[in-house]
C-alpha atoms as a PDB file:
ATOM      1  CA  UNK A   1    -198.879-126.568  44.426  1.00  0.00           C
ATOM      2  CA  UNK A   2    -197.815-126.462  40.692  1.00  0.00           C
ATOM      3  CA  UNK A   3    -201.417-127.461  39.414  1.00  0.00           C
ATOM      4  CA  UNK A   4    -202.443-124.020  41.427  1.00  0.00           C
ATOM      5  CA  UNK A   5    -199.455-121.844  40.281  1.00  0.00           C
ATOM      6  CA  UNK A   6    -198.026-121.206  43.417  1.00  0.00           C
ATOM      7  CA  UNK A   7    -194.406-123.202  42.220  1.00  0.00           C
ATOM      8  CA  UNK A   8    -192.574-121.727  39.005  1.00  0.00           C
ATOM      9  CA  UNK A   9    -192.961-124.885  36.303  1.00  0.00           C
ATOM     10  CA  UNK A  10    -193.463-125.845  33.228  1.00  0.00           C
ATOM     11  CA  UNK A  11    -195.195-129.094  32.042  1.00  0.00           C
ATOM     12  CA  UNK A  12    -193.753-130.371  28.720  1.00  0.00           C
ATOM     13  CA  UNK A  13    -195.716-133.531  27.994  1.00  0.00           C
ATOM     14  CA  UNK A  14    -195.806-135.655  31.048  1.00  0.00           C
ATOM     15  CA  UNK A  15    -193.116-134.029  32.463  1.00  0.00           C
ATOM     16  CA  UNK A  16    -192.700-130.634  34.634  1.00  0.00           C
ATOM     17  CA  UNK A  17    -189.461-128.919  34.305  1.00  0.00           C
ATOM     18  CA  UNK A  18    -188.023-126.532  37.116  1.00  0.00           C
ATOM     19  CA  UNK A  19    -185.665-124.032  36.171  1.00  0.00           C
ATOM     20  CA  UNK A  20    -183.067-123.676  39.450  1.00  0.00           C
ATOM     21  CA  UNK A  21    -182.810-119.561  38.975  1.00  0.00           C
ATOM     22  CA  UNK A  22    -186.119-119.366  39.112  1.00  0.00           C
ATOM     23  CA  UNK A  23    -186.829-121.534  41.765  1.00  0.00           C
ATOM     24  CA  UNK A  24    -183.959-120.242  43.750  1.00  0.00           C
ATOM     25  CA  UNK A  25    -186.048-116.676  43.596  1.00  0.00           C
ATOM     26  CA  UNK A  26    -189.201-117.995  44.358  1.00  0.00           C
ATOM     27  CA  UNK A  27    -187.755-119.436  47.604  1.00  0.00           C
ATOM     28  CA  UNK A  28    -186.441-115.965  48.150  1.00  0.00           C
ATOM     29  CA  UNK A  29    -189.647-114.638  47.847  1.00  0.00           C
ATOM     30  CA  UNK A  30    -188.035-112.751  44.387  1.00  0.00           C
ATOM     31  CA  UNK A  31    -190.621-114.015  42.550  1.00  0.00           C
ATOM     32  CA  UNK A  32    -194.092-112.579  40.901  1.00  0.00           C
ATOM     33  CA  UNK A  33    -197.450-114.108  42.138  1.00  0.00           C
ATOM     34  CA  UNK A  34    -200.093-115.651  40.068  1.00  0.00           C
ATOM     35  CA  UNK A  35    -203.482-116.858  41.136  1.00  0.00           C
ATOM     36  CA  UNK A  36    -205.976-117.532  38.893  1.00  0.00           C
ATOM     37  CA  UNK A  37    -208.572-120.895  39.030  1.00  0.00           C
ATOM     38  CA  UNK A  38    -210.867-121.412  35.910  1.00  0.00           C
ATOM     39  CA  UNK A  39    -214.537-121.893  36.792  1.00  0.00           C
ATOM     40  CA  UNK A  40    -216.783-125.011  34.955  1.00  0.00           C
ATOM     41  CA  UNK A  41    -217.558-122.898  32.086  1.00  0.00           C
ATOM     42  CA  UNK A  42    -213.966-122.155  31.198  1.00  0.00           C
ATOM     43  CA  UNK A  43    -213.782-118.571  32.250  1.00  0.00           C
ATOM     44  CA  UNK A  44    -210.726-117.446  34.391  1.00  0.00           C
ATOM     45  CA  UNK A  45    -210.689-115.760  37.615  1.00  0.00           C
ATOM     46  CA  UNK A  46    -207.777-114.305  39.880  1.00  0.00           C
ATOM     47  CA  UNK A  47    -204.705-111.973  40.004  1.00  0.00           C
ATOM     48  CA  UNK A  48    -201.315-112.158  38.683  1.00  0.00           C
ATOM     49  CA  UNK A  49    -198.734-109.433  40.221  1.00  0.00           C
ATOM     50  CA  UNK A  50    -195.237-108.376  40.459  1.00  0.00           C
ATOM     51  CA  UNK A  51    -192.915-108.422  43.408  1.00  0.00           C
ATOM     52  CA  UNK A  52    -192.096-104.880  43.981  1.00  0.00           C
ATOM     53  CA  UNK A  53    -188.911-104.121  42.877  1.00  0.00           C
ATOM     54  CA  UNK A  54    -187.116-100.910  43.127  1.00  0.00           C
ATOM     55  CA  UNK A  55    -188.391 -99.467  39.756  1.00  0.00           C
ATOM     56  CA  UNK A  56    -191.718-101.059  39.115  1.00  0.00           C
ATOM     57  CA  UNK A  57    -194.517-103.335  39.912  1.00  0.00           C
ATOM     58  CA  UNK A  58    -197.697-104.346  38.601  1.00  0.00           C
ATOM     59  CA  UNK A  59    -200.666-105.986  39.072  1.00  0.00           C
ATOM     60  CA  UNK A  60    -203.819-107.612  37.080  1.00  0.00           C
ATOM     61  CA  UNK A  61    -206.875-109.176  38.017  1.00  0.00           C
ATOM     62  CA  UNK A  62    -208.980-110.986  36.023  1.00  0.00           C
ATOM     63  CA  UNK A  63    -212.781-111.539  36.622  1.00  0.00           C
ATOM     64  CA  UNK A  64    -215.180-114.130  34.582  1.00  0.00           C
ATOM     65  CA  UNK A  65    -212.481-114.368  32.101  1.00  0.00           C
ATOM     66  CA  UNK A  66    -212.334-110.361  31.778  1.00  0.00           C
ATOM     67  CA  UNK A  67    -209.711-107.691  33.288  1.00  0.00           C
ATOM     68  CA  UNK A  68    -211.759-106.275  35.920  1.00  0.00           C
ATOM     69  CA  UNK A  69    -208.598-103.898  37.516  1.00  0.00           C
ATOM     70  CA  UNK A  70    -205.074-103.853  37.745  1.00  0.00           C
ATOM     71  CA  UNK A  71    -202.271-101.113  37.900  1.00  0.00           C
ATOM     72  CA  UNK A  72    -198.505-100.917  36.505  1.00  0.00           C
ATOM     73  CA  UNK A  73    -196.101 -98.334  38.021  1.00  0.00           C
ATOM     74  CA  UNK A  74    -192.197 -97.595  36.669  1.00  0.00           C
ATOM     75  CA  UNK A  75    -190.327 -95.693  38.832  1.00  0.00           C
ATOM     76  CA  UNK A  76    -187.740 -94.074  36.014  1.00  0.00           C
ATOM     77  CA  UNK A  77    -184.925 -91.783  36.415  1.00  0.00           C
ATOM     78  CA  UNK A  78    -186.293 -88.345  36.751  1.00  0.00           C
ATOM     79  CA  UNK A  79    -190.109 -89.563  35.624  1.00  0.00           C
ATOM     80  CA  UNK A  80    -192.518 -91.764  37.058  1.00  0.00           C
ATOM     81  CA  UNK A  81    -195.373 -94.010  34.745  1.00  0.00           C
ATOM     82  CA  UNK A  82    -198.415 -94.954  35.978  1.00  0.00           C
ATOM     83  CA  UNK A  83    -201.399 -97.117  33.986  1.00  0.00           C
ATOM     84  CA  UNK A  84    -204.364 -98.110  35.474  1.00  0.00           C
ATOM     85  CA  UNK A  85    -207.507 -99.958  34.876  1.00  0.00           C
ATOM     86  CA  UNK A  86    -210.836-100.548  36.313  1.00  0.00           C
ATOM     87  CA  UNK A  87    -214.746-101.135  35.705  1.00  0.00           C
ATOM     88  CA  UNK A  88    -214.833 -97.424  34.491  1.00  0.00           C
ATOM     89  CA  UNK A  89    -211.826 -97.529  32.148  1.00  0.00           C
ATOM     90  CA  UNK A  90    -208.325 -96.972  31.605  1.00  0.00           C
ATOM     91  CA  UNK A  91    -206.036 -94.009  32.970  1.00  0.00           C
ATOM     92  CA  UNK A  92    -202.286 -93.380  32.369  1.00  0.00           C
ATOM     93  CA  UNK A  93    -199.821 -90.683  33.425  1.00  0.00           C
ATOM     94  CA  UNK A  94    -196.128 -89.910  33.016  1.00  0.00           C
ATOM     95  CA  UNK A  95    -194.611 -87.020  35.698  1.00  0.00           C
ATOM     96  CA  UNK A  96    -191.083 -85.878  36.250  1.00  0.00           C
ATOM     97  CA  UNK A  97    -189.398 -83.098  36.954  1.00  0.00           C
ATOM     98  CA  UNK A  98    -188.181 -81.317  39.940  1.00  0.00           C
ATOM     99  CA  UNK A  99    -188.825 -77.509  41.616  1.00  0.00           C
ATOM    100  CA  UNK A 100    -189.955 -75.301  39.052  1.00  0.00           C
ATOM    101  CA  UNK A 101    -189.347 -77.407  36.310  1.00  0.00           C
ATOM    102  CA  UNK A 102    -192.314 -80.477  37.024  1.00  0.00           C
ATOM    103  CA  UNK A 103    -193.983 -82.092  34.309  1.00  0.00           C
ATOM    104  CA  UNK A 104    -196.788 -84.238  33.964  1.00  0.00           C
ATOM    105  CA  UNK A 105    -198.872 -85.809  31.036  1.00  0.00           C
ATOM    106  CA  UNK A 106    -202.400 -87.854  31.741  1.00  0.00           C
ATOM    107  CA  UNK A 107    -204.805 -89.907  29.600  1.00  0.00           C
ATOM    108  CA  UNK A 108    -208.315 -90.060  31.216  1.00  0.00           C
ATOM    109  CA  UNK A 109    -211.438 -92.009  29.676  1.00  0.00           C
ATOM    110  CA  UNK A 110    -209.723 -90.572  26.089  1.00  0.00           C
ATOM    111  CA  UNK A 111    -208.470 -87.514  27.156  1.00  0.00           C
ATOM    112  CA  UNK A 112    -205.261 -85.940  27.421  1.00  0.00           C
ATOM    113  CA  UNK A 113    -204.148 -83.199  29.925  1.00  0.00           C
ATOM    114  CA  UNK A 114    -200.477 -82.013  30.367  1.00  0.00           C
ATOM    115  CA  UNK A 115    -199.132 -79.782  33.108  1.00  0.00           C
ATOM    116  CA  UNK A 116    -195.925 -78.105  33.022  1.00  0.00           C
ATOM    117  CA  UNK A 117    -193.936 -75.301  34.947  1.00  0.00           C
ATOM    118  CA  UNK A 118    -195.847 -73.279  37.509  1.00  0.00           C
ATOM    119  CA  UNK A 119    -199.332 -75.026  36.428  1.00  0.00           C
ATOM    120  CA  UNK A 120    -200.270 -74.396  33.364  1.00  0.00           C
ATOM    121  CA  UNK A 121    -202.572 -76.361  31.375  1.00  0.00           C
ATOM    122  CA  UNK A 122    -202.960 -77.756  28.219  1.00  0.00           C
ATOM    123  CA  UNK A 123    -206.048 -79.922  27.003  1.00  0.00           C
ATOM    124  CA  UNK A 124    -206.431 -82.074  23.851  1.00  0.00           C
END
């Protein structure tokens, strides 16, 4: 289970090393997941992801030895971030705000958009 990354270790020459904290969380299920397997031309496969927690989480995967999707969310105080990215590209966005006063801030395929107030718009 260590050669496939499913146990927290760390080989240092011969020898893997266990750090108790960690392994203590992992046995918890506190732990983030990793799952990648390397095909016979070197080129790495999988997904490596975040146990939610109560501000954030994220997720990668990797395909052929490229980033083929993944997502990263932070839940802030008063804002939430959001990054994304897929075959087509990357997205990001940043929101907050509450009643009248929500605000939000994107990032498209290289452009920006903001919204603020009662829905206006602003493009750049």
């Amino acid at each position: 289970m260590v050669l496939q990354c499913k146990i927290p270790a760390s080989k240092i020459g011969r020898q893997w090393r266990f750090n108790k904290e960690i392994i203590d969380d992992w046995l918890e299920g506190k732990h983030h997941s990793t799952s990648l397997r390397m095909d016979k031309n070197g080129k790495i496969s999988g997904a490596m992801e975040s146990k939610d927690t109560k501000n954030g989480a994220f997720r990668l995967e990797i395909q052929d030895g490229e980033v083929s999707g993944g997502t990263f969310i932070h839940q802030g105080v008063g804002h939430q971030t959001e990054v994304s990215i897929g075959p087509d590209g990357w997205k990001a966005g940043i929101s907050g705000g509450k009643g009248n006063s929500k605000w939000s801030l994107g990032v498209e395929n290289g452009k920006a958009e903001a919204k603020v107030l009662g829905g206006i718009k602003m493009k750049f």
